[in-house]
Protein backbone atom coordinates (compact mmCIF):
# COMPACT_ATOMS: atom_id res chain seq x y z
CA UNK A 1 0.00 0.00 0.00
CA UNK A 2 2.52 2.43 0.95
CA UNK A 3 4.57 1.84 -2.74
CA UNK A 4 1.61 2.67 -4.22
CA UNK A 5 1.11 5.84 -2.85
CA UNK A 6 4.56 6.57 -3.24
CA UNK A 7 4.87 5.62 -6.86
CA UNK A 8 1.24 8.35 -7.25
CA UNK A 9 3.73 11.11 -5.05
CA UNK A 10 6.03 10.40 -7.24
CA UNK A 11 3.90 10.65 -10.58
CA UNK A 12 2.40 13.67 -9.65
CA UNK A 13 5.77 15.07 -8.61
CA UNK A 14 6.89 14.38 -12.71
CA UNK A 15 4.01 15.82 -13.44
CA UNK A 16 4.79 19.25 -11.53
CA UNK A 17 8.22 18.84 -13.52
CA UNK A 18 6.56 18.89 -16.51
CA UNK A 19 4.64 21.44 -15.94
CA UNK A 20 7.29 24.04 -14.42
CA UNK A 21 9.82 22.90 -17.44
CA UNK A 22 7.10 23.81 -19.85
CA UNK A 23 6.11 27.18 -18.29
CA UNK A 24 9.73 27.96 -18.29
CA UNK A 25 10.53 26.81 -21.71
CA UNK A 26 7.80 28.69 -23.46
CA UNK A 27 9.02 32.21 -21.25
CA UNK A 28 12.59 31.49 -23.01
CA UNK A 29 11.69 30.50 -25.90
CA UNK A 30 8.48 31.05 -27.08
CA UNK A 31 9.27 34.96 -26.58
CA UNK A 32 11.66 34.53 -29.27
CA UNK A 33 8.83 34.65 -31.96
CA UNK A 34 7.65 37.74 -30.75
CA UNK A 35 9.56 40.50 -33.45
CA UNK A 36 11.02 43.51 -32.03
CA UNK A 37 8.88 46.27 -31.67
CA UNK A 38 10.98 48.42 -34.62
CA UNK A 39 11.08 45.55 -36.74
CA UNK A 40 7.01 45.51 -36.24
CA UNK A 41 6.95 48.93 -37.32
CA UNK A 42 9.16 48.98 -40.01
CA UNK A 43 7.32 46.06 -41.76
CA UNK A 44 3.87 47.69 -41.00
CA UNK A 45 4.51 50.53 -42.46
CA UNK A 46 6.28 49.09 -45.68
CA UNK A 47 2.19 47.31 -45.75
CA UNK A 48 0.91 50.59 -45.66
CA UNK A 49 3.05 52.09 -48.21
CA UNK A 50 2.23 49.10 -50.41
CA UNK A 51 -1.43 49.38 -50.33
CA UNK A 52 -1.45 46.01 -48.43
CA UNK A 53 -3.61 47.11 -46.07
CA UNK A 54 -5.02 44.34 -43.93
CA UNK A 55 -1.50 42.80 -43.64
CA UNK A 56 -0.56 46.53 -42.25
CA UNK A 57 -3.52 46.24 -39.64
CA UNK A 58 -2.01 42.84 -38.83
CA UNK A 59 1.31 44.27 -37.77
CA UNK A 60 -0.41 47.52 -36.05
CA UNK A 61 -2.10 45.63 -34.28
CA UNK A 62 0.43 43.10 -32.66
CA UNK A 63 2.42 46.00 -31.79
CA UNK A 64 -0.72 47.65 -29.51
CA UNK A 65 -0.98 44.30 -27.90
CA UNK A 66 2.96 43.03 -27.88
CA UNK A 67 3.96 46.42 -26.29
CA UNK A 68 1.48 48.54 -25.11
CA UNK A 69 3.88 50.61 -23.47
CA UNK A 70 6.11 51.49 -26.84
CA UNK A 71 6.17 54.88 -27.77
CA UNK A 72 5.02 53.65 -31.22
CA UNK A 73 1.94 52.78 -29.88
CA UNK A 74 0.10 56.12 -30.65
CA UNK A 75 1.77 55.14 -34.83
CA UNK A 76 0.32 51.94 -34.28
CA UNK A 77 -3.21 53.93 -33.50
CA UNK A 78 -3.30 56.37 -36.42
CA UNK A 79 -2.25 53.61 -38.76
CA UNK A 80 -4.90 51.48 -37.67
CA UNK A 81 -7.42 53.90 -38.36
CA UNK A 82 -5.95 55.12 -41.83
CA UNK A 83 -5.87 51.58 -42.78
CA UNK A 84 -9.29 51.02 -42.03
CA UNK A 85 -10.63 54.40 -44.24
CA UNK A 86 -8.51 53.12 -47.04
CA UNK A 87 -10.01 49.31 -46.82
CA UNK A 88 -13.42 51.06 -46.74
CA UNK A 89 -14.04 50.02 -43.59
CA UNK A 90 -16.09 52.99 -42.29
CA UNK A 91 -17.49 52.60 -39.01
CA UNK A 92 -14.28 50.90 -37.98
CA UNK A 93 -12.23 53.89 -39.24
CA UNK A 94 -14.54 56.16 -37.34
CA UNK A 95 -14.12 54.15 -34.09
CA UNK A 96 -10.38 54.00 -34.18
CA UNK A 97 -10.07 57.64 -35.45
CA UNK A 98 -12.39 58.66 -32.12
CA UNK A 99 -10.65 56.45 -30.09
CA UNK A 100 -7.31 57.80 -30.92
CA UNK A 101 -8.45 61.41 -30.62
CA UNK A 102 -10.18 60.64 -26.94
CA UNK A 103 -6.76 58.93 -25.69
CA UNK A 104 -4.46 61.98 -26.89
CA UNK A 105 -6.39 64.41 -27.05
CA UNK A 106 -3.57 67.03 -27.33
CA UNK A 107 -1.61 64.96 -29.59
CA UNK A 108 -0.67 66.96 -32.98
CA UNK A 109 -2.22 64.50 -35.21
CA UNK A 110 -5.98 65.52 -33.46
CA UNK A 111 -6.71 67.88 -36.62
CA UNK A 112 -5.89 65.57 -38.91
CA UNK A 113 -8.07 62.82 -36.77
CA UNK A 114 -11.10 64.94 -36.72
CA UNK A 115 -10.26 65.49 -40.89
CA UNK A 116 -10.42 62.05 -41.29
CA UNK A 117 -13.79 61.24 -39.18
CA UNK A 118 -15.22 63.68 -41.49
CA UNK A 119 -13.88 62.04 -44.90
CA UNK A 120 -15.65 58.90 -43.48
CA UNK A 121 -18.72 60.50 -44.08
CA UNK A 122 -17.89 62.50 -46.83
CA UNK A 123 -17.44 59.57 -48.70
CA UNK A 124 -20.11 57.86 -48.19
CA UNK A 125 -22.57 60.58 -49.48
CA UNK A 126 -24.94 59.72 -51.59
CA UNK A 127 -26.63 61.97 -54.28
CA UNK A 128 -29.53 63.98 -53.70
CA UNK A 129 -32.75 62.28 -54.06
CA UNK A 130 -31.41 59.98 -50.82
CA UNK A 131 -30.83 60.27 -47.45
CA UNK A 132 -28.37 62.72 -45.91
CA UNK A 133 -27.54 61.84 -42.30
CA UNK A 134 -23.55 61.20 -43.72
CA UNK A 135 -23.72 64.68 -45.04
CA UNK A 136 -24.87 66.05 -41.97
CA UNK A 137 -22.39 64.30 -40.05
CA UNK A 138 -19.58 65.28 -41.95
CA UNK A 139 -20.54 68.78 -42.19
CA UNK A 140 -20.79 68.69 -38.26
CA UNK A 141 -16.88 67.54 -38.12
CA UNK A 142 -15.45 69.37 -41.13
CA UNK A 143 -17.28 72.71 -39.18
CA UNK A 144 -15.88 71.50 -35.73
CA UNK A 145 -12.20 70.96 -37.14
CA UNK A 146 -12.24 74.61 -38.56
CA UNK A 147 -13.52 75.96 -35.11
CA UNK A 148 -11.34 73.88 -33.01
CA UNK A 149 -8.21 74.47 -35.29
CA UNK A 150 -9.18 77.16 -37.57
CA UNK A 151 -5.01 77.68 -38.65
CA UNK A 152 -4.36 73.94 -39.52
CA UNK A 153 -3.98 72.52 -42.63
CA UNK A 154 -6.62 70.64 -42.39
CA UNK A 155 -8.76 73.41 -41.57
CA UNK A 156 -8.22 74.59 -44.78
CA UNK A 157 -8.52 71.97 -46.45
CA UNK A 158 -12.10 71.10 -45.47
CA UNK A 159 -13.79 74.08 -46.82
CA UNK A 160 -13.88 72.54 -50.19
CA UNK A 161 -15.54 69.82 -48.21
CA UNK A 162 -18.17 71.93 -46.44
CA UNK A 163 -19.28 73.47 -49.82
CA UNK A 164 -19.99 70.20 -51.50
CA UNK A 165 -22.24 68.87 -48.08
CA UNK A 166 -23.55 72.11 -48.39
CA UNK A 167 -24.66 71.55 -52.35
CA UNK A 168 -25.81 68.18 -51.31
CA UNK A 169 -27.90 68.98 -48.85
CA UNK A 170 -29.46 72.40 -50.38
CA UNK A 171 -30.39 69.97 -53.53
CA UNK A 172 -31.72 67.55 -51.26
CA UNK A 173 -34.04 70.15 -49.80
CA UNK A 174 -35.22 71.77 -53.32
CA UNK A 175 -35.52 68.03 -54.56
CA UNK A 176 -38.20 67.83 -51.70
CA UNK A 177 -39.66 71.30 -52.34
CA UNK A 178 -39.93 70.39 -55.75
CA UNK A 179 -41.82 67.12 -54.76
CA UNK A 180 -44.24 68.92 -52.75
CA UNK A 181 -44.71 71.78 -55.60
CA UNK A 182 -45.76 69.29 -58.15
CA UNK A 183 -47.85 67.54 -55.63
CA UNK A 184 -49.46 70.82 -55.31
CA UNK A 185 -48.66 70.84 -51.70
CA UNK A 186 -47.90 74.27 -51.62
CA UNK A 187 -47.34 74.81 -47.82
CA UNK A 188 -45.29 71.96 -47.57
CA UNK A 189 -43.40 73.19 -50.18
CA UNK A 190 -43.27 76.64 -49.44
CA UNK A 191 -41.98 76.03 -46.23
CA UNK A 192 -38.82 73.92 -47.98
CA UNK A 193 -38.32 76.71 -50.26
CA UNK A 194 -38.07 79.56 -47.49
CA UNK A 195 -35.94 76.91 -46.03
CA UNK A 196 -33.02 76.77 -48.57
CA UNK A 197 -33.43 80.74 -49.00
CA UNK A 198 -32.40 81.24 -44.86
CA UNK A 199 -30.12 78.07 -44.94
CA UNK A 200 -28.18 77.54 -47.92
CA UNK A 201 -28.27 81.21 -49.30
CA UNK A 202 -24.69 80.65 -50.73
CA UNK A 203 -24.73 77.40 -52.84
CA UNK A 204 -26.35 78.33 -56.03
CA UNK A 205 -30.44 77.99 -55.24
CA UNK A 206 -31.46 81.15 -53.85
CA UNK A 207 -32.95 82.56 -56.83
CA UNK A 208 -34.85 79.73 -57.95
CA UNK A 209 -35.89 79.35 -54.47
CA UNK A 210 -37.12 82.89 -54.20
CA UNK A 211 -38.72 82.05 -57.90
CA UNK A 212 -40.67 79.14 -56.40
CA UNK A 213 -41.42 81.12 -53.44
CA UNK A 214 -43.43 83.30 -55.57
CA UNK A 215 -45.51 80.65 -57.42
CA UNK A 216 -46.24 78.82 -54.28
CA UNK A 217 -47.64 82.25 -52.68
CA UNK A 218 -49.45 82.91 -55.83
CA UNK A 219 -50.88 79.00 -55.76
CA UNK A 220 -51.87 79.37 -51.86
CA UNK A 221 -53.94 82.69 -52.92
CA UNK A 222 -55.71 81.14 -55.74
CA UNK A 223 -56.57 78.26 -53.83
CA UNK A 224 -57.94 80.44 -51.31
CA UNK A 225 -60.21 82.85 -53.57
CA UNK A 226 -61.41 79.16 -54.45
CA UNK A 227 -62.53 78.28 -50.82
């Protein structure tokens, strides 16, 4: 009886052996397949620069979770992100841009950041007779980039930007005027016109939209000598 449990002591005692060798062994050597934090970098950004950018990502990413504590971390971030709006990948462009910009937010690269959210948008607008919400959304960055930073580059930059969301979204509204004006829904469509006229009085439509203004007036009052 007592060889037996001595021959289990000493099983479980090879077993602890094992177990401690392995533990050990991986720390020494498994920790060899992990690349240097420059050589990380150095390939991601060769990715990048290629166009490959999911196999960028891939290298980004290890170096967030291989050395959080890198000072290439906040490069590992912005590249992230970029690689993301050039894959298409909105929403998860718009997360890691925001994300970046709430963890530094006095890092240099926040104008830039706040550019970017807004291209996200920006290029996903659609034409006129559709919905706007991305329009609206990147005219809400694009306008809070040139408050926040109105002397960087990217400041600059986004006017361009702000006038085409601006000629989206005024043709939006006269495409919906004009539905309502051939519907001969005046009111409806007098109240889009008036609309454009105190909202978009810069982007080409205020004189058709005074025009329109007219007829719908004239419509309303013939419609109520008719009553």
């Amino acid at each position: 009886m007592q060889a037996a449990v001595g021959l289990c002591v000493l099983f479980l005692l090879l077993l602890a052996g094992c177990s401690l060798y392995n533990s050990v062994h991986d720390f020494f050597f498994k920790e060899k397949d992990v690349e240097p934090v420059e050589v990380l970098v150095q390939e991601g950004m060769d990715e990048f620069d290629s166009g490959n950018y999911k196999s960028a990502l891939e290298y980004f990413q290890k170096i967030k979770d291989w050395y959080p504590f890198s000072k290439y971390v906040t490069l590992a971030e912005l590249k992230i992100a970029d690689a993301h709006y050039n894959l298409e990948e909105y929403e998860d462009a718009i997360f890691a841009y925001q994300e970046f910009a709430d963890l530094h937010p006095n890092n240099e690269a926040v104008p830039y950041v706040i550019y970017q959210i807004g291209r996200c948008y920006f290029d996903q607008m659609d034409t006129i007779d559709r919905d706007q919400s991305v329009t609206r959304k990147a005219l809400e960055n694009f306008r809070q980039l040139q408050k926040q930073y109105p002397q960087s580059l990217y400041a600059e930059k986004a006017t361009d930007h702000i006038n085409k969301c601006l000629k989206n979204l005024a043709g939006n509204e006269f495409y919906i005027a004009m539905f309502y004006y051939k519907s001969k829904r005046y009111d409806a469509a007098l109240h889009r016109f008036k609309s454009l006229v105190t909202n978009y009085p810069d982007v080409g439509v205020h004189r058709i939209a005074l025009q329109y203004i007219a007829k719908c007036e004239s419509s309303l009052a013939k419609q109520a000598q008719g009553n």
